[in-house]
Protein backbone atom coordinates (compact mmCIF):
# COMPACT_ATOMS: atom_id res chain seq x y z
CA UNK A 1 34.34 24.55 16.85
CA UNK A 2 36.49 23.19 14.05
CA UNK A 3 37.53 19.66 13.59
CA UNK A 4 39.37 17.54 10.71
CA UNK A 5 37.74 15.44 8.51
CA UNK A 6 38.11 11.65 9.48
CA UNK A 7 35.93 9.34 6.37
CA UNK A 8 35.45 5.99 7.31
CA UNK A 9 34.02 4.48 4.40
CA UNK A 10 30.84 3.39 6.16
CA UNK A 11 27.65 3.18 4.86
CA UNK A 12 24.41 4.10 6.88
CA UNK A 13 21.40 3.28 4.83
CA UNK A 14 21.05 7.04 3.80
CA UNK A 15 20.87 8.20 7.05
CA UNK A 16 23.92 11.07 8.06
CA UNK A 17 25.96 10.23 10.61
CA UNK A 18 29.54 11.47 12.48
CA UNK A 19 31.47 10.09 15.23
CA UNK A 20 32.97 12.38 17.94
CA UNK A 21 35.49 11.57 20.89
CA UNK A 22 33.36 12.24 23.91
CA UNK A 23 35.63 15.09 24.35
CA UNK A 24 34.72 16.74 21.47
CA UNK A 25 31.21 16.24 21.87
CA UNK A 26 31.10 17.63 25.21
CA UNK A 27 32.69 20.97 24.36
CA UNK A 28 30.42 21.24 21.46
CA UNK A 29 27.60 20.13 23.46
CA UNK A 30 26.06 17.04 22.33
CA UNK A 31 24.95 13.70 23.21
CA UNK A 32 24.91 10.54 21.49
CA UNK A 33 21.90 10.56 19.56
CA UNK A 34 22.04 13.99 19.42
CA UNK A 35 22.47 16.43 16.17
CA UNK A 36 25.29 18.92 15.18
CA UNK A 37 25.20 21.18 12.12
CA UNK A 38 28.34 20.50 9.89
CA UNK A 39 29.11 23.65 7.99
CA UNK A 40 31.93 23.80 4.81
CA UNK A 41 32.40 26.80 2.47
CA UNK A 42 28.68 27.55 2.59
CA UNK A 43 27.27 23.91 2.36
CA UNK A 44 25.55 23.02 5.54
CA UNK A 45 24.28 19.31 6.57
CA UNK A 46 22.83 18.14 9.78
CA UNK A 47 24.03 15.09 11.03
CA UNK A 48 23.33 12.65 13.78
CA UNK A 49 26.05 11.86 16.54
CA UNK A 50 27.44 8.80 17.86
CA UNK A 51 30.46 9.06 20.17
CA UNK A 52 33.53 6.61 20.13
CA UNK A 53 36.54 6.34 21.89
CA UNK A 54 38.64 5.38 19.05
CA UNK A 55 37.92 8.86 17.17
CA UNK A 56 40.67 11.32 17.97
CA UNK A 57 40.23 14.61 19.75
CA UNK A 58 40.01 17.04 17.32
CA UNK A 59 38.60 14.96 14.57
CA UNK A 60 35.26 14.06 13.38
CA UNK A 61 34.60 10.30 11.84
CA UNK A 62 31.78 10.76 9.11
CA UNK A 63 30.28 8.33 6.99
CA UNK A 64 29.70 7.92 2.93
CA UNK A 65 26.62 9.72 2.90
CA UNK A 66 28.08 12.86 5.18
CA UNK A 67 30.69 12.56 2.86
CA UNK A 68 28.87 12.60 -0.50
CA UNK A 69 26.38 15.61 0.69
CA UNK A 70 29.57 18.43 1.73
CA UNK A 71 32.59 16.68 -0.60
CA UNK A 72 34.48 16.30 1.84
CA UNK A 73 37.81 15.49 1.50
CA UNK A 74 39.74 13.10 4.18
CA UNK A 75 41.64 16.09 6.24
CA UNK A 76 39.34 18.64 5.57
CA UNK A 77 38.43 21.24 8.40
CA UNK A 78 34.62 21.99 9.20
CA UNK A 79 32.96 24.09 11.50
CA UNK A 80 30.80 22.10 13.89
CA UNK A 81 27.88 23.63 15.87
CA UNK A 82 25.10 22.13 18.02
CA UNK A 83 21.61 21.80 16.23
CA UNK A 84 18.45 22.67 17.15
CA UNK A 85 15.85 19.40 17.49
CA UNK A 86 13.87 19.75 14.15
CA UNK A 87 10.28 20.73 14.50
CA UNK A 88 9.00 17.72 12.67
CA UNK A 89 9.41 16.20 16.96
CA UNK A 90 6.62 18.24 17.53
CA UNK A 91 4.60 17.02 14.87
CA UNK A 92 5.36 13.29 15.90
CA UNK A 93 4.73 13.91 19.67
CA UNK A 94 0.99 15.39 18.07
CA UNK A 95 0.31 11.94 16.37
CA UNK A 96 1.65 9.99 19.66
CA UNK A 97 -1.48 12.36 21.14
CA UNK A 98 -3.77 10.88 18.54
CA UNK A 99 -4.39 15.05 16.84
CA UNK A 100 -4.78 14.93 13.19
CA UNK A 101 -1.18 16.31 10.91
CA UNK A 102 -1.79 19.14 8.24
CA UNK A 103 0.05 18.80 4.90
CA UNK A 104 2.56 20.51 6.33
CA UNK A 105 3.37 19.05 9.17
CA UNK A 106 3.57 15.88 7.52
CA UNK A 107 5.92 17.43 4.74
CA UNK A 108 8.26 18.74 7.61
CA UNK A 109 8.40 14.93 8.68
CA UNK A 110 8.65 13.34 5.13
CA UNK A 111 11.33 15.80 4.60
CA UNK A 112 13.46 15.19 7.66
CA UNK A 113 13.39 11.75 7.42
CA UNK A 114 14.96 11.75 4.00
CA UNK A 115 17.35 13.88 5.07
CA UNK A 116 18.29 12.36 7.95
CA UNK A 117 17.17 14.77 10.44
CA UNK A 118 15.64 11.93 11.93
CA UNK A 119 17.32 9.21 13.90
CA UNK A 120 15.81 5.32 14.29
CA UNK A 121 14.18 5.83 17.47
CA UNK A 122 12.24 8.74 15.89
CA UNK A 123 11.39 7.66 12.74
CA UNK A 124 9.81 4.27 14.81
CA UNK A 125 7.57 6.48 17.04
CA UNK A 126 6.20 8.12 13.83
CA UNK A 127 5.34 4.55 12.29
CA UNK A 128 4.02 3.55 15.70
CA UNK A 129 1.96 6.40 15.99
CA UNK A 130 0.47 5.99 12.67
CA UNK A 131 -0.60 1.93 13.41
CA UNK A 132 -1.69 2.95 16.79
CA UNK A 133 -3.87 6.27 16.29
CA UNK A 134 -4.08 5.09 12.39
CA UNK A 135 -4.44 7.69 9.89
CA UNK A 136 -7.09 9.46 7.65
CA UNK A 137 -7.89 9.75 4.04
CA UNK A 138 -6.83 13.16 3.96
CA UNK A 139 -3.57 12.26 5.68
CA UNK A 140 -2.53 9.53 2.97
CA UNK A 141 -2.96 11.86 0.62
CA UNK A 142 -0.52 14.20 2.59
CA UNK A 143 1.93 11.60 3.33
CA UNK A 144 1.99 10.58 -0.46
CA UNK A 145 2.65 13.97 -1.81
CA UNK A 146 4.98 14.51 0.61
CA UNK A 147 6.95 11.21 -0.06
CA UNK A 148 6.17 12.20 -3.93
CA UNK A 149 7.73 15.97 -3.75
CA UNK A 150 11.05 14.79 -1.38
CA UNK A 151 12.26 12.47 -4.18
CA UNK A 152 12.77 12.43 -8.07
CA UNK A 153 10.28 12.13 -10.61
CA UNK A 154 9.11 10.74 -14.05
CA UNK A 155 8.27 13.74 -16.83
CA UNK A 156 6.80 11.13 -19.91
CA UNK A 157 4.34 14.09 -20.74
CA UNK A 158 1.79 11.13 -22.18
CA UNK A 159 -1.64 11.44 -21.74
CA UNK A 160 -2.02 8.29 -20.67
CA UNK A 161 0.50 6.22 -18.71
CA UNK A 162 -0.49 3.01 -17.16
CA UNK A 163 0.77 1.05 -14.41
CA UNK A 164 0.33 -2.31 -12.02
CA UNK A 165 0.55 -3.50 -8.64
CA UNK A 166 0.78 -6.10 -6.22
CA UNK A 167 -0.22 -5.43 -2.69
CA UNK A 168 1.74 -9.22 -2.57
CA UNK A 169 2.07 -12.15 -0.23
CA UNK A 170 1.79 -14.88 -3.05
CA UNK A 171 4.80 -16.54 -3.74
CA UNK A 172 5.33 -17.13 -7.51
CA UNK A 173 3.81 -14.11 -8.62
CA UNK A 174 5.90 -13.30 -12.36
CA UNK A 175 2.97 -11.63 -13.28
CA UNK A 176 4.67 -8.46 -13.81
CA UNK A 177 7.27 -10.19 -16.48
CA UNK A 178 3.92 -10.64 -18.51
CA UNK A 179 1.58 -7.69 -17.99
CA UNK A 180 4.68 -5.34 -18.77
CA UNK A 181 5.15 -6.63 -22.11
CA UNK A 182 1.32 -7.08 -23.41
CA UNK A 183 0.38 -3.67 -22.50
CA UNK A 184 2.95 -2.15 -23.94
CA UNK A 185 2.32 -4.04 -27.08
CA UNK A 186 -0.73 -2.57 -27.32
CA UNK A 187 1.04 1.14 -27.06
CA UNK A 188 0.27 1.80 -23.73
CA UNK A 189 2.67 3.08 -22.07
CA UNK A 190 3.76 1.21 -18.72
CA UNK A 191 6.86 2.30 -16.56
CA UNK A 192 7.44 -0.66 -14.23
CA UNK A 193 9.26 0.57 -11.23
CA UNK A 194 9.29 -2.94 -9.48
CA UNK A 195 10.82 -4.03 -5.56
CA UNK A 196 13.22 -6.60 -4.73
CA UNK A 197 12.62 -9.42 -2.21
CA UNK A 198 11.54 -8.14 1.27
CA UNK A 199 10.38 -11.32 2.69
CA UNK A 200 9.54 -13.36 -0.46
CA UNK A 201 11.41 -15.96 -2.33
CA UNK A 202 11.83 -13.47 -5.62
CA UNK A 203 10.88 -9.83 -6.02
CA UNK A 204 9.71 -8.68 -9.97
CA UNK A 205 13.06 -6.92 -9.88
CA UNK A 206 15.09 -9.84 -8.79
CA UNK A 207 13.26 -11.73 -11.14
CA UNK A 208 13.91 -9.31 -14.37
CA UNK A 209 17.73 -9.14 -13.24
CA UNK A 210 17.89 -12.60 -14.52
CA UNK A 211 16.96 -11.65 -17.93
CA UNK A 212 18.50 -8.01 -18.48
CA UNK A 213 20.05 -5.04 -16.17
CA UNK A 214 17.20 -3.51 -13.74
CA UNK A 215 19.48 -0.70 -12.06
CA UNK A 216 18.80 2.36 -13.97
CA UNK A 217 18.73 6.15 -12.93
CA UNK A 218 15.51 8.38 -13.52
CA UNK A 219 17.01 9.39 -17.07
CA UNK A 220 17.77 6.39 -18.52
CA UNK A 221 14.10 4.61 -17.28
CA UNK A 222 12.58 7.59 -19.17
CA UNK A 223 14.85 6.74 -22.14
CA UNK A 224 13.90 3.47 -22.44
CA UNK A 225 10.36 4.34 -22.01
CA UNK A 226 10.20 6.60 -24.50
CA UNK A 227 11.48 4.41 -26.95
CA UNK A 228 9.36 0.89 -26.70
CA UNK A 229 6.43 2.28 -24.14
CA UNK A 230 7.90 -0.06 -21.12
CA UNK A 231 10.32 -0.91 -19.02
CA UNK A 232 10.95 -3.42 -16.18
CA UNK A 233 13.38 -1.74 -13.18
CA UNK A 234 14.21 -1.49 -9.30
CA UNK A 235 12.77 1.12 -7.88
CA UNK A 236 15.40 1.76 -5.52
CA UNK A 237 18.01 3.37 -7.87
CA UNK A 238 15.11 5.19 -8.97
CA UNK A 239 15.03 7.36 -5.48
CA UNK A 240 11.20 7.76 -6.14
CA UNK A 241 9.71 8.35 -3.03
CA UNK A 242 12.71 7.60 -0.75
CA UNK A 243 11.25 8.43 2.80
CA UNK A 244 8.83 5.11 1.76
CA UNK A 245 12.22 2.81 1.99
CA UNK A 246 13.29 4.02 5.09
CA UNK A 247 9.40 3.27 6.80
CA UNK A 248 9.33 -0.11 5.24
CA UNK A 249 12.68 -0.92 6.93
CA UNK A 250 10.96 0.36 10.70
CA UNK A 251 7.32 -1.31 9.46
CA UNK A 252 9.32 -4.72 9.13
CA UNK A 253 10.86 -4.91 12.07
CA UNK A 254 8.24 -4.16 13.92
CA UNK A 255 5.40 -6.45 12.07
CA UNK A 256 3.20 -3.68 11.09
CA UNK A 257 2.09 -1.27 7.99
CA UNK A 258 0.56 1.38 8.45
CA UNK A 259 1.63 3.26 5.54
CA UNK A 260 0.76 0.28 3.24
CA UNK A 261 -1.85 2.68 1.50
CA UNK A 262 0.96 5.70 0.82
CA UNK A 263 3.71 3.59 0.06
CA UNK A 264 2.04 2.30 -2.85
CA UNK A 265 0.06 5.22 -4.67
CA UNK A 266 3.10 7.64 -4.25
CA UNK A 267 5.70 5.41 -6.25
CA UNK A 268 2.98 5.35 -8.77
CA UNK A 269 2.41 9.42 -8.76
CA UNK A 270 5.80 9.42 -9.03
CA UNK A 271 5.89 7.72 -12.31
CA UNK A 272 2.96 9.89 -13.76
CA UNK A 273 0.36 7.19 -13.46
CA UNK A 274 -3.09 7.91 -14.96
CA UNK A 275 -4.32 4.42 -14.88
CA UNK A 276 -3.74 2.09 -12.20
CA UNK A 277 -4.47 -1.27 -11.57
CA UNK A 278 -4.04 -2.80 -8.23
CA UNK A 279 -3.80 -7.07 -7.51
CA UNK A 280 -5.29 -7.86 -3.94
CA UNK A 281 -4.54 -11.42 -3.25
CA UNK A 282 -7.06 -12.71 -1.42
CA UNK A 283 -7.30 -15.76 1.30
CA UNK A 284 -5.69 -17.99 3.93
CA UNK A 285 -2.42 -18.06 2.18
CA UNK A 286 -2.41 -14.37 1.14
CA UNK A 287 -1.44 -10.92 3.04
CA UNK A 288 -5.60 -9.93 3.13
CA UNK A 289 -7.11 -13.40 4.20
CA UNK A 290 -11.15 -12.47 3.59
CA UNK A 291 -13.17 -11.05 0.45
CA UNK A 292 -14.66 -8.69 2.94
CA UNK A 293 -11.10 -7.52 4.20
CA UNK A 294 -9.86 -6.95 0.70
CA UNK A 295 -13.22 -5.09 -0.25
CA UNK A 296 -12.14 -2.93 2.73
CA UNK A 297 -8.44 -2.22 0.86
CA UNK A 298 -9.70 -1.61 -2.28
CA UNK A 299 -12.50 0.73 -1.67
CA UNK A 300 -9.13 2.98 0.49
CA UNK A 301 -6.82 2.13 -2.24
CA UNK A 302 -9.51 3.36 -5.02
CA UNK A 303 -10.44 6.79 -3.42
CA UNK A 304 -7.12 7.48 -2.43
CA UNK A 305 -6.28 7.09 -6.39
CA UNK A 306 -9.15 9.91 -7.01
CA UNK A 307 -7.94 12.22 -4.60
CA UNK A 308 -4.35 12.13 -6.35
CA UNK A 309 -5.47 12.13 -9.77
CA UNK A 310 -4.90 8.19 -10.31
CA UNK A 311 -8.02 6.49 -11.99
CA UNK A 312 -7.55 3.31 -9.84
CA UNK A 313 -9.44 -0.17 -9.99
CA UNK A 314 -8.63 -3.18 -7.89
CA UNK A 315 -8.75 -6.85 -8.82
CA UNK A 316 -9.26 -9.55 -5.82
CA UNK A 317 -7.33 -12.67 -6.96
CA UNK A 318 -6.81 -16.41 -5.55
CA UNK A 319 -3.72 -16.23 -2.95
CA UNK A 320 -4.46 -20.04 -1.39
CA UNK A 321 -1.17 -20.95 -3.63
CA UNK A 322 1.35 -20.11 -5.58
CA UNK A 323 1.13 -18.40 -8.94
CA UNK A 324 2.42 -20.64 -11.55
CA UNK A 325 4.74 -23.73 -11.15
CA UNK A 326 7.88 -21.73 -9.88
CA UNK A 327 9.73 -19.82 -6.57
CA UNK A 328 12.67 -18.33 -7.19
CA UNK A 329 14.47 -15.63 -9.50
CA UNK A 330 15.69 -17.77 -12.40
CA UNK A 331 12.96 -20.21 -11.96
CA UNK A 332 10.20 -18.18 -12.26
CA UNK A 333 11.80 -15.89 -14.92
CA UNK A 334 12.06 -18.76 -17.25
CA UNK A 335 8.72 -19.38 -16.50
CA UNK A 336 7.61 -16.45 -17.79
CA UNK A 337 9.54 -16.16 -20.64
CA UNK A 338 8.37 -19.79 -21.60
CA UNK A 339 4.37 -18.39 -21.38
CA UNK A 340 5.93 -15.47 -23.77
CA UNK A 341 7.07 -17.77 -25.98
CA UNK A 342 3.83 -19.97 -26.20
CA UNK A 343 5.99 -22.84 -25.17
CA UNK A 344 3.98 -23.66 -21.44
CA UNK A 345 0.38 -23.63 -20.86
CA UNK A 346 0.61 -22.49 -17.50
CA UNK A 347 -3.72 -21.82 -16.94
CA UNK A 348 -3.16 -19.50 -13.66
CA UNK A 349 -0.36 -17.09 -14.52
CA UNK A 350 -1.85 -16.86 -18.25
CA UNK A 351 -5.81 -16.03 -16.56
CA UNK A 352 -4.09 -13.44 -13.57
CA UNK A 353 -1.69 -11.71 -15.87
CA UNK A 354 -4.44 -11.04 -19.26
CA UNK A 355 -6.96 -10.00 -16.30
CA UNK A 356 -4.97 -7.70 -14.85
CA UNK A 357 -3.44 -6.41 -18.78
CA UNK A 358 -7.14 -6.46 -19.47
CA UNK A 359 -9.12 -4.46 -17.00
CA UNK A 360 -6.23 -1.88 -17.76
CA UNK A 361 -7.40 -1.88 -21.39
CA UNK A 362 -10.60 -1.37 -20.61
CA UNK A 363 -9.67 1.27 -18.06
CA UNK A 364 -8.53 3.42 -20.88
CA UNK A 365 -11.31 2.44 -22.89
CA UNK A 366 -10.54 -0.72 -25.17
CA UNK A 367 -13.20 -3.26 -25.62
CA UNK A 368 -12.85 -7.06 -24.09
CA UNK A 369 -9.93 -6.32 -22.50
CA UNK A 370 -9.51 -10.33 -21.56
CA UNK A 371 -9.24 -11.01 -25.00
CA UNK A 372 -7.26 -8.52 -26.02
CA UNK A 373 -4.16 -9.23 -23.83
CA UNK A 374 -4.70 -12.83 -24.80
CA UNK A 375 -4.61 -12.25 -28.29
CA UNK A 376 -1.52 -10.20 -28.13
CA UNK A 377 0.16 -13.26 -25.69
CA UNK A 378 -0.77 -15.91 -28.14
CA UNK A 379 0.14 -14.09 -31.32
CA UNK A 380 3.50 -13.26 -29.97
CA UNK A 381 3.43 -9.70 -30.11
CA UNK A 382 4.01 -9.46 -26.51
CA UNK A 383 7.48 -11.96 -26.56
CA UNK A 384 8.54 -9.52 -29.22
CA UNK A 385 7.86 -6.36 -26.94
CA UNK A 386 9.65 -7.97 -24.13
CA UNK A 387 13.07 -8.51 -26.43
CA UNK A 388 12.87 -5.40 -27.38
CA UNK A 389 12.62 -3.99 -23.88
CA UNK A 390 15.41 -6.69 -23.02
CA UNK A 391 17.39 -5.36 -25.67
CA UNK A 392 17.05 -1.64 -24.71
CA UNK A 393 17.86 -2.45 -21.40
CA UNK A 394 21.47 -3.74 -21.80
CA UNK A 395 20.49 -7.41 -22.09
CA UNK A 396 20.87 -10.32 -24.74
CA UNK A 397 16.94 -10.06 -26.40
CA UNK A 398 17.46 -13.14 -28.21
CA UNK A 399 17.77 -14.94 -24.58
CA UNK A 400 16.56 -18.72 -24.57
CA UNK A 401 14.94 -20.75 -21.90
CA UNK A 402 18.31 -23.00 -21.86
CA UNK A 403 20.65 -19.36 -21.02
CA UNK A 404 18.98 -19.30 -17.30
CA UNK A 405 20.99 -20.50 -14.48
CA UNK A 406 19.46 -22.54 -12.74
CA UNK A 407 21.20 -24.49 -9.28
CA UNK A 408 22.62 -27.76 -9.54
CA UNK A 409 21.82 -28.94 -5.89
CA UNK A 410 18.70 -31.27 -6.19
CA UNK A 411 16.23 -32.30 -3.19
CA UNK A 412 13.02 -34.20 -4.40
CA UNK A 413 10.06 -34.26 -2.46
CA UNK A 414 7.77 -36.72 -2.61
CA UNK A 415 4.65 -37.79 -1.52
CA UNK A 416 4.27 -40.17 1.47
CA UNK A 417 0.63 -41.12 0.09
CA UNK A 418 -2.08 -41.21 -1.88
CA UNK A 419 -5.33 -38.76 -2.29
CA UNK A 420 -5.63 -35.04 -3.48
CA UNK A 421 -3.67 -31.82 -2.50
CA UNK A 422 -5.70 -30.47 -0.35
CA UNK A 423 -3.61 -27.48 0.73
CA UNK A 424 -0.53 -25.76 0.05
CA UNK A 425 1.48 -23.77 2.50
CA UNK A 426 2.53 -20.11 1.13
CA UNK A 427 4.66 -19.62 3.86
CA UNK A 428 6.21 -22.84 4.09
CA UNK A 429 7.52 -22.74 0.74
CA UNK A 430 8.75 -19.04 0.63
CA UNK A 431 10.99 -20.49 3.46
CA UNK A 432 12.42 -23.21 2.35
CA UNK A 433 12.90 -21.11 -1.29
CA UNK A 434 14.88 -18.87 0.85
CA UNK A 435 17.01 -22.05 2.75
CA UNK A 436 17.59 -22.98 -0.56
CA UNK A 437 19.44 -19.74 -1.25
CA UNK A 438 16.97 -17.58 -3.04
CA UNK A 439 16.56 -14.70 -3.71
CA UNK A 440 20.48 -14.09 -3.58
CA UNK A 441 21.13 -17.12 -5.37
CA UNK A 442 19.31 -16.54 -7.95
CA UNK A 443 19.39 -20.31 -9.25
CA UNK A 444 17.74 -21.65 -6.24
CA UNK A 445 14.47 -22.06 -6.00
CA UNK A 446 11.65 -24.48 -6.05
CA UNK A 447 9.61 -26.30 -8.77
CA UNK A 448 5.88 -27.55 -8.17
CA UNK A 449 4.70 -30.42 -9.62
CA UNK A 450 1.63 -30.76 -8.02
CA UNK A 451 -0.31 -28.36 -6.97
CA UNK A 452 -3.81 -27.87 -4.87
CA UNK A 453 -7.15 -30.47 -6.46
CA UNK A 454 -4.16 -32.48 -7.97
CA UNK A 455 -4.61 -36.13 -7.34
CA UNK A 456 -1.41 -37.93 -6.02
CA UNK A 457 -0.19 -41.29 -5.76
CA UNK A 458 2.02 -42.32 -3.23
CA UNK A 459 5.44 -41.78 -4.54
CA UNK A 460 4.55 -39.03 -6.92
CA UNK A 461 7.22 -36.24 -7.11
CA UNK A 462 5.01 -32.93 -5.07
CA UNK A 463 7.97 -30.28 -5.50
CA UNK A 464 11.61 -29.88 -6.18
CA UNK A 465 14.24 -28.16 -4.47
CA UNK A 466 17.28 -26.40 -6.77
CA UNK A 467 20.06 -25.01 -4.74
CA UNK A 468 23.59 -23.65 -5.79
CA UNK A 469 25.59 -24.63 -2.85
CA UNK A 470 25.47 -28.21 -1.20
CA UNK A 471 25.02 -26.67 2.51
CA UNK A 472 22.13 -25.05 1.28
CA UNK A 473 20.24 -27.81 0.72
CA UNK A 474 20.95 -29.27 3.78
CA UNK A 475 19.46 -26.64 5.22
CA UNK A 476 16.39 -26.98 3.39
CA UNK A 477 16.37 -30.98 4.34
CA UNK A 478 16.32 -30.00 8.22
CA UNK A 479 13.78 -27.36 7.34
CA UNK A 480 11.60 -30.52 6.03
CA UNK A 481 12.21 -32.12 8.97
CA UNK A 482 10.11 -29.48 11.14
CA UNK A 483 7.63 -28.55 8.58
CA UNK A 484 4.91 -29.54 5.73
CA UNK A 485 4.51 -27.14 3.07
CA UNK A 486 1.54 -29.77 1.24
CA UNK A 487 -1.15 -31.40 2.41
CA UNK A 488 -2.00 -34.48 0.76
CA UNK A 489 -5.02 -36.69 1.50
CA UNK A 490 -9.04 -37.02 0.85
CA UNK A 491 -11.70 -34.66 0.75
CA UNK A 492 -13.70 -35.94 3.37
CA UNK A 493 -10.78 -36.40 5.94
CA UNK A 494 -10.78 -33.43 8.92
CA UNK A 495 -7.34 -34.12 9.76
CA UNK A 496 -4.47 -31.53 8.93
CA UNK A 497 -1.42 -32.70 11.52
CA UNK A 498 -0.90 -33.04 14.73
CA UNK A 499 0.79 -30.71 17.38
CA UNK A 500 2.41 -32.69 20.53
CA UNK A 501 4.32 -29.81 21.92
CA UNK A 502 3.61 -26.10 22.74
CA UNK A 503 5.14 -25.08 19.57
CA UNK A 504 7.16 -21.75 17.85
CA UNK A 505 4.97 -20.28 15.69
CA UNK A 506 6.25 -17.47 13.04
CA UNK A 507 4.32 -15.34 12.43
CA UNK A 508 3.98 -14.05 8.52
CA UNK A 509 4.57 -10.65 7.52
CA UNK A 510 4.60 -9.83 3.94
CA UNK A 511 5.99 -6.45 2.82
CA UNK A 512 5.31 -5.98 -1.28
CA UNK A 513 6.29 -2.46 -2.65
């Protein structure tokens, strides 16, 4: 059947769909939901139907992505036949049955969902099926070279090319702005593919945006590489491993995460990793709450490495708090650069990021690793490598700690009395960071001033609140109202608060890639 080309200039997250009048879809033979082959002088695209009574008869409504795959042209004539359901089904319907997926079966799911063979519903039974049945080491290692070999890669041809991660959950964490810059001082190389804010106040990439450009294609990352040994950029204009964004979007909304163990070692096969070093944030503020738990996660995350030809070690860290004295994009950017700069002492970013810069060191065989990264922060060898890669990519390397933007709506919070901080609330403060504005503001934030074993008088400032826009903040002063993101008293006390009323209670769900 032929129809005429209808765009409509929508986007779909990737995913390629086309609207038929019910008409239309009736004489060709399809449902909503359903899937019709698209064929144009030779180029050939399945697509996923939805049917609408404002498409004409005799025309076919696609979206960007349809449109990008065949250039099309608005007008044009295809040929439109039924498709067959792709096999990959089958292979879902197997894990639903709790049966164990070859490489290839796998691969012929990886692949559809990239392609869009796939629609929601289909791609959530998959996820499901993998949290409920859960899935084996020799199945990770399928579904991360599959997610590896359906998107683009990085060709550095180095023998040795670190990288870092975050399995996240701690608000604060700049780390990244720091390890980035010391290893590659050192002439390691270290291509940091980094996220954006899922759930958190500030993702690495949201972060680095502040300082310099982060959206790069697979050529230019490799340029820049090649030329100062690092880089800082999203990893979503990357298209590494693009079946793992379209999981993480069904994982989210349905609180689970199965494929946290995948998602994160293909994005670094991707990138050629050699030497990997994974952060586990550890305890009641963190994604993985006990030592044991996180022992658990490593020991996966380590043998999962081997079997892909990563030499992986994981390092358990504090997650009770925040890392550092900042949330938020601009905030916590600053922050960074400041430690670059030897202009703050800040003891807990400084001790995370040369342990993590470190045990990479030593990974690849340089002695006191600690010391190393330390010496190369304090004789500013690493500020120097972060201008550089600042300059390199597109922004203004002789940046200053005054240039950052940060929100001129202020809230202080202080304390109501006297004693020691005896907790903070990781949650808590992620959401009011985000009432505030961040991270799409990225002047909003907050600012600690105390954080937990501080003393505190009553009176004394405990955070502060930076917002662009005026209704912002109130939003973050009836947030206050409802919650208390820091605990303030003495030691000996057993009282936390009091609950009069069956109350809400969100649930956190961190999502780090």
């Amino acid at each position: 059947m032929q129809l005429r080309v209808d765009i409509l200039g929508i986007e779909s997250g990737g995913k390629p769909i086309v609207f038929l009048n019910k008409h239309d879809a009736d004489e060709v033979g399809v449902t909503a939901s359903g899937r019709i082959k698209i064929n144009l002088k030779r180029r050939e695209l399945t697509a996923i139907v939805n049917i609408s009574t404002t498409v004409k008869i005799g025309t076919i409504g696609v979206n960007n992505e349809v449109r990008k795959k065949l250039d099309l042209r608005q007008h044009s004539v295809v040929e439109v036949e039924v498709a067959t359901f792709p096999k990959s089904l089958q292979f879902i319907h197997h894990k639903l049955k709790g049966q164990r997926l070859l490489y290839s079966e796998i691969l012929e799911i990886v692949k559809d969902v990239v392609e869009g063979n796939l629609n929601e519903g289909e791609i959530t039974a998959f996820v499901t099926a993998l949290d409920i049945q859960g899935l084996d080491l020799d199945e990770a290692v399928s579904l991360s070279s599959s997610m590896v070999a359906t998107g683009k890669q990085l060709h550095l041809r180095k023998k040795i090319i670190a990288d870092k991660h975050s399995i996240g959950g701690v608000p604060g964490d700049k780390t990244t702005l720091l390890v980035v810059p010391i290893v590659a001082a050192a002439g390691v190389t270290i291509p940091k593919a980094s996220s954006r804010a899922i759930t958190s106040a500030a993702g690495t990439a949201d972060r680095a945006e502040t300082i310099m450009p982060v959206n790069f294609g697979i050529e230019e990352m490799e340029s820049i590489v090649k030329k100062c040994n690092g880089c800082i950029v999203w990893g979503g204009s990357l298209e590494l491993a693009p079946a793992d964004d379209i999981f993480v979007r069904t994982e989210y909304s349905l609180y689970i995460d199965p494929l946290l163990l995948p998602s994160i070692m293909s994005k670094k096969k991707a990138v050629g990793a050699t030497h990997l070093i994974i952060d586990i944030p550890t305890g009641r503020g963190a994604k993985v709450k006990t030592i044991g738990e996180a022992d658990l996660l490593a020991k996966d995350l380590i043998e999962l490495g081997r079997k892909l030809g990563i030499h992986t070690q994981c390092i358990l860290t504090h997650g009770e708090m925040p890392v550092g004295y900042t949330l938020g994009a601009s905030l916590e950017a600053r922050e960074a650069l400041s430690v670059l700069m030897n202009k703050s002492n800040v003891p807990d970013l400084i001790d995370k990021a040369c342990h993590l810069a470190g045990s990479l060191f030593e990974m690849i065989g340089k002695d006191n690793g600690y010391h190393l990264a330390k010496e190369i922060l304090r004789t500013g060898k690493a500020e120097k490598k972060m201008r550089e890669i600042i300059a390199l990519q597109g922004g203004n390397p002789r940046m200053g700690l005054d240039d950052f933007k940060i929100g001129q709506e202020v809230k202080e919070i202080k304390s109501k009395k006297s004693g020691q901080v005896l907790w903070m609330d990781n949650n808590s403060l992620v959401e009011i960071a985000r009432a505030a504005g961040s991270p799409k503001d990225k002047g909003a934030g907050i600012i600690l001033n105390k954080k937990e074993g501080d003393r505190v008088k009553s009176g004394d400032l405990l955070f502060t609140v930076y917002a662009e826009k005026s209704r912002k903040l109130s939003r973050v002063e009836d947030l206050l109202s409802s919650i208390e993101p820091i605990g303030v008293g003495e030691r000996k006390e057993m009282f936390i608060h009091k609950i009069k009323e069956s109350p809400v209670v969100k649930r956190a769900f961190v999502i780090d890639r």
